[in-house]
Protein backbone atom coordinates (compact mmCIF):
# COMPACT_ATOMS: atom_id res chain seq x y z
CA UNK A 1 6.70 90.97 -50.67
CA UNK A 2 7.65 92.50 -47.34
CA UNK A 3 11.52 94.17 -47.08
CA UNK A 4 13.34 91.05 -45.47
CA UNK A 5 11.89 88.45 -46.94
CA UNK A 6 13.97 85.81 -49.44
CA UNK A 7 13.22 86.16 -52.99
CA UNK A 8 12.07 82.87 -54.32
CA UNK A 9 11.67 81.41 -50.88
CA UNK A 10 8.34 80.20 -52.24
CA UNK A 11 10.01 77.83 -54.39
CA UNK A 12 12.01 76.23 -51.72
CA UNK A 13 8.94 75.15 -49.93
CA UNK A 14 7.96 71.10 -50.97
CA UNK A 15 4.64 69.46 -50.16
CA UNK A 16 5.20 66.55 -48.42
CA UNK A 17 9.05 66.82 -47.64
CA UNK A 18 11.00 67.14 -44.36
CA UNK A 19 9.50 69.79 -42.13
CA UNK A 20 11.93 71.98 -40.22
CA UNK A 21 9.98 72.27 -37.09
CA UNK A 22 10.79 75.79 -35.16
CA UNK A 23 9.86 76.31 -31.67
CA UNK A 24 9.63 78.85 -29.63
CA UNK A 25 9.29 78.48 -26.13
CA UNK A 26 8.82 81.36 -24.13
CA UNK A 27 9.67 81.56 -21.38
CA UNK A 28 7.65 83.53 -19.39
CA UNK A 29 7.35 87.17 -19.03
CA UNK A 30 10.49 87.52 -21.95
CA UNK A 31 8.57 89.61 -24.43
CA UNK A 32 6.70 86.57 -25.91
CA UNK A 33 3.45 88.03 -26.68
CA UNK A 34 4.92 90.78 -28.69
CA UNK A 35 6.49 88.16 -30.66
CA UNK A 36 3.58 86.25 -31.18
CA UNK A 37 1.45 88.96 -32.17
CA UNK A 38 3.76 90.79 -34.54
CA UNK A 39 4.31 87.30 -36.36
CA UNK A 40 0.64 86.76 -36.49
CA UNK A 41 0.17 89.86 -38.48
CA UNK A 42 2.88 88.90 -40.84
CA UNK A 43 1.50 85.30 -41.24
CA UNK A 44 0.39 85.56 -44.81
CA UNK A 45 4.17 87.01 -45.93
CA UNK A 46 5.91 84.27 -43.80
CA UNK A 47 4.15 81.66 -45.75
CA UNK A 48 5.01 83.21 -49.35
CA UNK A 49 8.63 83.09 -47.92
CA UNK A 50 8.10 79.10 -47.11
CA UNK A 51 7.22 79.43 -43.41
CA UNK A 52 4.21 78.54 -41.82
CA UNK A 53 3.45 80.39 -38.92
CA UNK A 54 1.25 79.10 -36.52
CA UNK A 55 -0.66 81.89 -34.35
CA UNK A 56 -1.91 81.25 -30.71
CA UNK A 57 -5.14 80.22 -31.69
CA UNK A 58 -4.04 77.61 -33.76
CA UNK A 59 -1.39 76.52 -31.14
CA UNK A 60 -4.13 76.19 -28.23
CA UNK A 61 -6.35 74.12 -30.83
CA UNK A 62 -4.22 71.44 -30.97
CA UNK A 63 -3.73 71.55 -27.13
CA UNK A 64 -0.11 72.06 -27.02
CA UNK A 65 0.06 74.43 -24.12
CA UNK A 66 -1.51 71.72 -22.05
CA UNK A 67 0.90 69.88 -22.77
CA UNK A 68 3.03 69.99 -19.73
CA UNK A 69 0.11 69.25 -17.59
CA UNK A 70 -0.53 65.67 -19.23
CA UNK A 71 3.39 64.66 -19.15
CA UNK A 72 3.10 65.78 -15.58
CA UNK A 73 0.81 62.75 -14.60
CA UNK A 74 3.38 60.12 -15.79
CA UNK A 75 6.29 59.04 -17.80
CA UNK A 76 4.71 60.05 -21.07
CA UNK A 77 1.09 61.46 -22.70
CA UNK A 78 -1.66 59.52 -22.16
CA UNK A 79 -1.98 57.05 -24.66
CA UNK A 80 -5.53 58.72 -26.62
CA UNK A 81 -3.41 61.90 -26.00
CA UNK A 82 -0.38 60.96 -27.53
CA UNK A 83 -2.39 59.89 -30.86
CA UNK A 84 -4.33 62.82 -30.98
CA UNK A 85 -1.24 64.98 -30.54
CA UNK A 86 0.45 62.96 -33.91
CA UNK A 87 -2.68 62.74 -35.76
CA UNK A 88 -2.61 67.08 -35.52
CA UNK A 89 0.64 67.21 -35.65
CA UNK A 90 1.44 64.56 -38.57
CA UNK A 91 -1.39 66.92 -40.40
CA UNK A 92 0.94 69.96 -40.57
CA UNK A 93 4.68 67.29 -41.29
CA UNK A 94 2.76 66.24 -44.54
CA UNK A 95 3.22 70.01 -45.47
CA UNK A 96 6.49 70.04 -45.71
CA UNK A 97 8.52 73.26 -45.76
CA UNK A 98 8.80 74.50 -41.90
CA UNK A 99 6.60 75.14 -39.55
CA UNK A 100 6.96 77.79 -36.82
CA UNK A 101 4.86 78.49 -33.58
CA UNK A 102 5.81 80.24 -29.79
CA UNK A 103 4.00 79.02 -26.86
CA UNK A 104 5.83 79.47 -23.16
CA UNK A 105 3.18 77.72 -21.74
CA UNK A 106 4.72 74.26 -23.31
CA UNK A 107 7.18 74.36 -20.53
CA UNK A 108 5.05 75.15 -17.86
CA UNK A 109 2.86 78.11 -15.92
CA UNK A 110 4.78 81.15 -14.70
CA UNK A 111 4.17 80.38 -11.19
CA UNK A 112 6.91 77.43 -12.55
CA UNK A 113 9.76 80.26 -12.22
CA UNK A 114 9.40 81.05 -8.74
CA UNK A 115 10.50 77.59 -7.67
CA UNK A 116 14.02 76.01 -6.63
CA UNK A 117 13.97 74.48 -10.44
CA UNK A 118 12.58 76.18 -13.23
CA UNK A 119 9.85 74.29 -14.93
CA UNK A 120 10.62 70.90 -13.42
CA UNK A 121 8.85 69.22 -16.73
CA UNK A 122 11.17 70.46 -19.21
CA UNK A 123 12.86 67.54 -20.18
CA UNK A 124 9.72 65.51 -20.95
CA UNK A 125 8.33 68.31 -22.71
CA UNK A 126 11.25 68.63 -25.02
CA UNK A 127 11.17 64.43 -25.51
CA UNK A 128 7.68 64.94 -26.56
CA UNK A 129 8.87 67.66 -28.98
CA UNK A 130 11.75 64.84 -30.07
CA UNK A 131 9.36 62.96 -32.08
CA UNK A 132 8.78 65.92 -34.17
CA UNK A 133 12.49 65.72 -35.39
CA UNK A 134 12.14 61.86 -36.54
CA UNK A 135 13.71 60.74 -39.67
CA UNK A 136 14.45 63.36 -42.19
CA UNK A 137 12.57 66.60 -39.83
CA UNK A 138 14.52 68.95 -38.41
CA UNK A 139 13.64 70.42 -35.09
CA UNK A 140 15.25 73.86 -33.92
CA UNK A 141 14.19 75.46 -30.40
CA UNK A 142 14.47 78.80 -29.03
CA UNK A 143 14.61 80.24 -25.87
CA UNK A 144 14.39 84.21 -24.06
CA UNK A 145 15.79 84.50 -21.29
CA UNK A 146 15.72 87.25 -18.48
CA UNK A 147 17.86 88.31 -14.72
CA UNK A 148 16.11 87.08 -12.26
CA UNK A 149 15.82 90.69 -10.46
CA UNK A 150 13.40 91.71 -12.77
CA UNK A 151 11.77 88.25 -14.37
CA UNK A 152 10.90 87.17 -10.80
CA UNK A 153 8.58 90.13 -9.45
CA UNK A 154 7.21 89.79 -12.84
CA UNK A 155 6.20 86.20 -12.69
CA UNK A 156 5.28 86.41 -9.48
CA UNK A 157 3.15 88.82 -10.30
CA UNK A 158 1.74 86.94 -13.10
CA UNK A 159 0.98 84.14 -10.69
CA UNK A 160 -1.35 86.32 -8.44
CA UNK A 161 -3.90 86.50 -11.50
CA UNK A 162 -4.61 82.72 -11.30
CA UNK A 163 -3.83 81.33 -8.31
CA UNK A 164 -3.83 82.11 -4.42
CA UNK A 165 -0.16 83.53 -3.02
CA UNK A 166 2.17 80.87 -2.23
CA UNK A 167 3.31 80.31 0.96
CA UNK A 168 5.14 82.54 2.58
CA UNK A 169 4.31 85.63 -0.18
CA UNK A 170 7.22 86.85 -2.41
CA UNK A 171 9.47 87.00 0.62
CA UNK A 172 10.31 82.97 0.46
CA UNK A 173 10.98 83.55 -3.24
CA UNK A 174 13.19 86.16 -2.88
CA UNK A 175 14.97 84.45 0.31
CA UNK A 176 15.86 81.51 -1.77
CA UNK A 177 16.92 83.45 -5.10
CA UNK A 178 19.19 84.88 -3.51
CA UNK A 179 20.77 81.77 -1.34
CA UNK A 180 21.06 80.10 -4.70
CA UNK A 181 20.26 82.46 -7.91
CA UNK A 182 17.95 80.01 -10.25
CA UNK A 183 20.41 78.67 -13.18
CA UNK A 184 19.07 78.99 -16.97
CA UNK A 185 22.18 76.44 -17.59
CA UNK A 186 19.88 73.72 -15.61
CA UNK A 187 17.18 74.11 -17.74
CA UNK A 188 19.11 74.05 -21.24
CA UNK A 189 20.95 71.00 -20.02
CA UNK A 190 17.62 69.38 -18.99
CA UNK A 191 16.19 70.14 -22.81
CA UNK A 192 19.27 69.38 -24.24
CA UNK A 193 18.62 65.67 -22.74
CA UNK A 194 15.26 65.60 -23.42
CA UNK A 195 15.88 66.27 -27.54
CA UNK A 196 19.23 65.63 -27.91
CA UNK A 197 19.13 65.92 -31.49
CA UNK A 198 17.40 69.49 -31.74
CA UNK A 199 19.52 72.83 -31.23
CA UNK A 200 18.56 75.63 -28.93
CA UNK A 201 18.73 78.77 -29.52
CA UNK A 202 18.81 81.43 -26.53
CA UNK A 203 17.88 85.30 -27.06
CA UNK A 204 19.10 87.81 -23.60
CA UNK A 205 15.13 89.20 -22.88
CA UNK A 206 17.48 93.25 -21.98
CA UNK A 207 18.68 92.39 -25.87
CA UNK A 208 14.67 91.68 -27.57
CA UNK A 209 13.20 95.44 -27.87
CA UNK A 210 16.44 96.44 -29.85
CA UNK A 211 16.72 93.33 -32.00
CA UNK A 212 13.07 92.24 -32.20
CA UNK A 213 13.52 91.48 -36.06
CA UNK A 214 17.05 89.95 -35.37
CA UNK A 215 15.17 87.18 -32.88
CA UNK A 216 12.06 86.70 -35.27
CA UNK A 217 14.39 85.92 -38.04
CA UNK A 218 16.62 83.35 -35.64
CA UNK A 219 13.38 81.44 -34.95
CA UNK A 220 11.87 81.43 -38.49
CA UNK A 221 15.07 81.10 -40.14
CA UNK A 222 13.98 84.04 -42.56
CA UNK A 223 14.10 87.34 -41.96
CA UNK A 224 10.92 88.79 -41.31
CA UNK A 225 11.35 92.34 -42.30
CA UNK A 226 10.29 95.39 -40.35
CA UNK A 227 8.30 94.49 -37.03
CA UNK A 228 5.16 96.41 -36.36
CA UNK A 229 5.20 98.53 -33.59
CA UNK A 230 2.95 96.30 -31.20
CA UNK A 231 1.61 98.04 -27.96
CA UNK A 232 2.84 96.80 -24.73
CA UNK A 233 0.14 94.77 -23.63
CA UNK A 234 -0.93 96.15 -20.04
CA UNK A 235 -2.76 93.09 -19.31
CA UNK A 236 0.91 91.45 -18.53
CA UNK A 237 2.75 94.49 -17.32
CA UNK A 238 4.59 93.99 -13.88
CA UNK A 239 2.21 96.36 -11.66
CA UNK A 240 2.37 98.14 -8.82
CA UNK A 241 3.85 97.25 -5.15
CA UNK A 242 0.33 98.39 -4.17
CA UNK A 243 -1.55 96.09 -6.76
CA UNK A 244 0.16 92.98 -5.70
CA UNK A 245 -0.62 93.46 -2.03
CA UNK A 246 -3.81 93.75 -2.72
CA UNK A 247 -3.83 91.22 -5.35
CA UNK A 248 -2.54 88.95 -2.42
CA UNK A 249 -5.11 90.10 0.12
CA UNK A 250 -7.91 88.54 -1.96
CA UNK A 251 -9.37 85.67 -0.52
CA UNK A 252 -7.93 82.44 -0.84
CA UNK A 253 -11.47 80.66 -1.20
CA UNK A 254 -11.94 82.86 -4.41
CA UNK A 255 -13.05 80.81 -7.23
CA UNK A 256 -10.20 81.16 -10.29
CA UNK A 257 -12.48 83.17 -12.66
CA UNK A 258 -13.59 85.53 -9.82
CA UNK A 259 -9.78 85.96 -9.09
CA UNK A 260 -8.90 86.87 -12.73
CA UNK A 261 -11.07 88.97 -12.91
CA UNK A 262 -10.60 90.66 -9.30
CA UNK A 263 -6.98 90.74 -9.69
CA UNK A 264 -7.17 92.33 -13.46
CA UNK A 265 -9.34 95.39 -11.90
CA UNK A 266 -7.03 95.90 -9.18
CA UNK A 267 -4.31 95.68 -11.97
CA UNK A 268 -5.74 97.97 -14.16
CA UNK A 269 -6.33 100.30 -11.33
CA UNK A 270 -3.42 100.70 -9.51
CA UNK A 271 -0.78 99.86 -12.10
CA UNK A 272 3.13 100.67 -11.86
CA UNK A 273 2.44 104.21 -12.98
CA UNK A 274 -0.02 105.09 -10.50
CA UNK A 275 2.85 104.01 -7.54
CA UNK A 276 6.07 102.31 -7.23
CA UNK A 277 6.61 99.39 -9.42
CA UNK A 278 6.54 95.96 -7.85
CA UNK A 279 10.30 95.23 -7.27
CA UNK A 280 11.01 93.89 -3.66
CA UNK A 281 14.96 93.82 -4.72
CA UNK A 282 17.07 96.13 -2.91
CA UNK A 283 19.62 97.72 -5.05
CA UNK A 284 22.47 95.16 -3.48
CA UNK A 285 20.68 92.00 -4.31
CA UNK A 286 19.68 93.25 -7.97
CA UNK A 287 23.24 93.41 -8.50
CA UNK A 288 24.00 90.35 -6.93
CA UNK A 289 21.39 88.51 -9.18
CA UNK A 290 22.25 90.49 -12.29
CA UNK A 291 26.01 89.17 -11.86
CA UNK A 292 24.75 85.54 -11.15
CA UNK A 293 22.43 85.88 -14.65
CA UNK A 294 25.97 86.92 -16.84
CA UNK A 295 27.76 83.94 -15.17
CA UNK A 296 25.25 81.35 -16.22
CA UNK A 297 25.28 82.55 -19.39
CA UNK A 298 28.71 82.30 -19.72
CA UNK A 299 28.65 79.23 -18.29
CA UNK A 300 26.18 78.14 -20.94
CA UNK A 301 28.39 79.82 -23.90
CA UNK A 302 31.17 77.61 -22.61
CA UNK A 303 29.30 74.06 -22.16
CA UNK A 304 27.74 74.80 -25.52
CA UNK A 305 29.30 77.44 -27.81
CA UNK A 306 27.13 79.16 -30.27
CA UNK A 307 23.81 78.48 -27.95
CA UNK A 308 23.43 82.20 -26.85
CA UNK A 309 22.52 84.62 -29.38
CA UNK A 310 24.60 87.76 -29.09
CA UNK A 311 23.98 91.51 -31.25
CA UNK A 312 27.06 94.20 -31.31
């Protein structure tokens, strides 16, 4: 058994009992992919310590990401939606034990953090994710967070390698951060309403490469042990000033597969190495938006003590 991991924890684990659901949702561009892929490579330990791990593939199979998309259209799932969704999911409750999976794009897409409210379909999402905690089930969610100086180039660049630049470029995104710095307390109170009964669990993104193991273990509720040393991924590194202006300079006609493609070669070829790293902020305003970011989370800690994760 991997160092970490609860002696006996196989034991605790009942077929067929209350599932403690754990849920990880992104967000965006806060280190979730290295989470998901060091988890995935200790899936096999996880479940001898009574936690099932679901990895992306798995996730995407049941059609969870899309999820947002579908409560977008109305009030609630489509009805043949909705009973596929608890005939999958009812398939893993019948386990019993918990059951742990990370997918950001529950809440939303990244373009979804460049707006005056952060993924708008939050609280439906986390209703949806309600019924999950019915009767005896437990359902836990967790949260990274980032400052908007640096988690807004970063999205925005994110964006460019699926969809056409919105109006107005980066410019009107940065123009309206700082009028009114996006609020992280908005969006906790909005999933707070949505699952009322769940808790929620926030992680500082500037806090994840020095407690990577300390965040795993919040969100499985076992220590995981060591975490592998996982390669930045440089398919969703921030790139270069010059990438995105070229990235934006693509054709708006472009089909979507022609523009992932198009954008990850320009990506790849002029990343932040090769110039200066996409970051439109001037010193002044990073400041400005790094002092908003502490507030809200203070403002969070207050409203709801115990909801931000902090490591000495």
């Amino acid at each position: 058994m991997e160092d970490g991991m609860r002696p006996g924890a196989r034991r605790a684990r009942r077929v067929g009992g209350p599932v403690v659901w754990r849920v990880h949702l992104g967000a965006h561009k806060t280190a979730t992919t290295h989470m998901q892929r060091a988890l995935a490579a200790k899936r096999p330990a996880l479940r001898k310590a009574g936690v099932d791990y679901l990895p992306m593939p798995k996730v995407r199979e049941l059609g969870l990401p899309e999820l947002h998309r579908a409560l977008a259209e109305a009030d609630a799932p489509r009805p043949e939606r909705r009973r596929r969704l608890r005939a999958e999911l009812d398939s893993l409750r019948r386990r019993g034990g918990a059951v742990a999976f990370s997918e950001e794009n529950l809440l939303g897409a990244s373009r979804q953090l460049l707006g005056r409210r952060i993924y708008p379909g939050a609280r439906r999402v986390a209703g949806f994710l309600s019924l999950l905690g019915q009767g005896e089930n437990v359902l836990h969610l967790f949260l990274g967070v980032r400052s908007w100086d640096t988690l807004l180039p970063s999205a925005y660049a994110e964006m460019l390698r699926r969809r056409r630049p919105l109006a107005g470029g980066f410019e009107a995104v940065r123009s309206r951060a700082l009028a009114e710095p996006p609020r992280w307390s908005d969006l906790v109170a909005r999933l707070k309403a949505g699952a009322p009964k769940a808790t929620l669990t926030l992680w500082r993104y500037e806090d994840y490469e020095a407690h990577a193991r300390e965040a795993a273990g919040l969100f499985l509720g076992v220590d995981p042990g060591p975490m592998d040393e996982i390669p930045r991924p440089r398919g969703t590194a921030t790139p270069s000033a010059e990438a995105v202006a070229e990235a934006e300079a693509l054709s708006e006609r472009m089909p979507s597969d022609r523009r992932l493609e198009a954008v990850r070669e320009i990506f790849t070829r002029l990343p932040a190495e090769a110039g200066v790293k996409f970051q439109p902020f001037a010193t002044a305003e990073r400041e400005r938006l790094r002092e908003a970011y502490e507030e809200d989370l203070a403002r969070i800690e207050a409203q709801w003590p115990g909801t931000v994760a902090r490591w000495d």
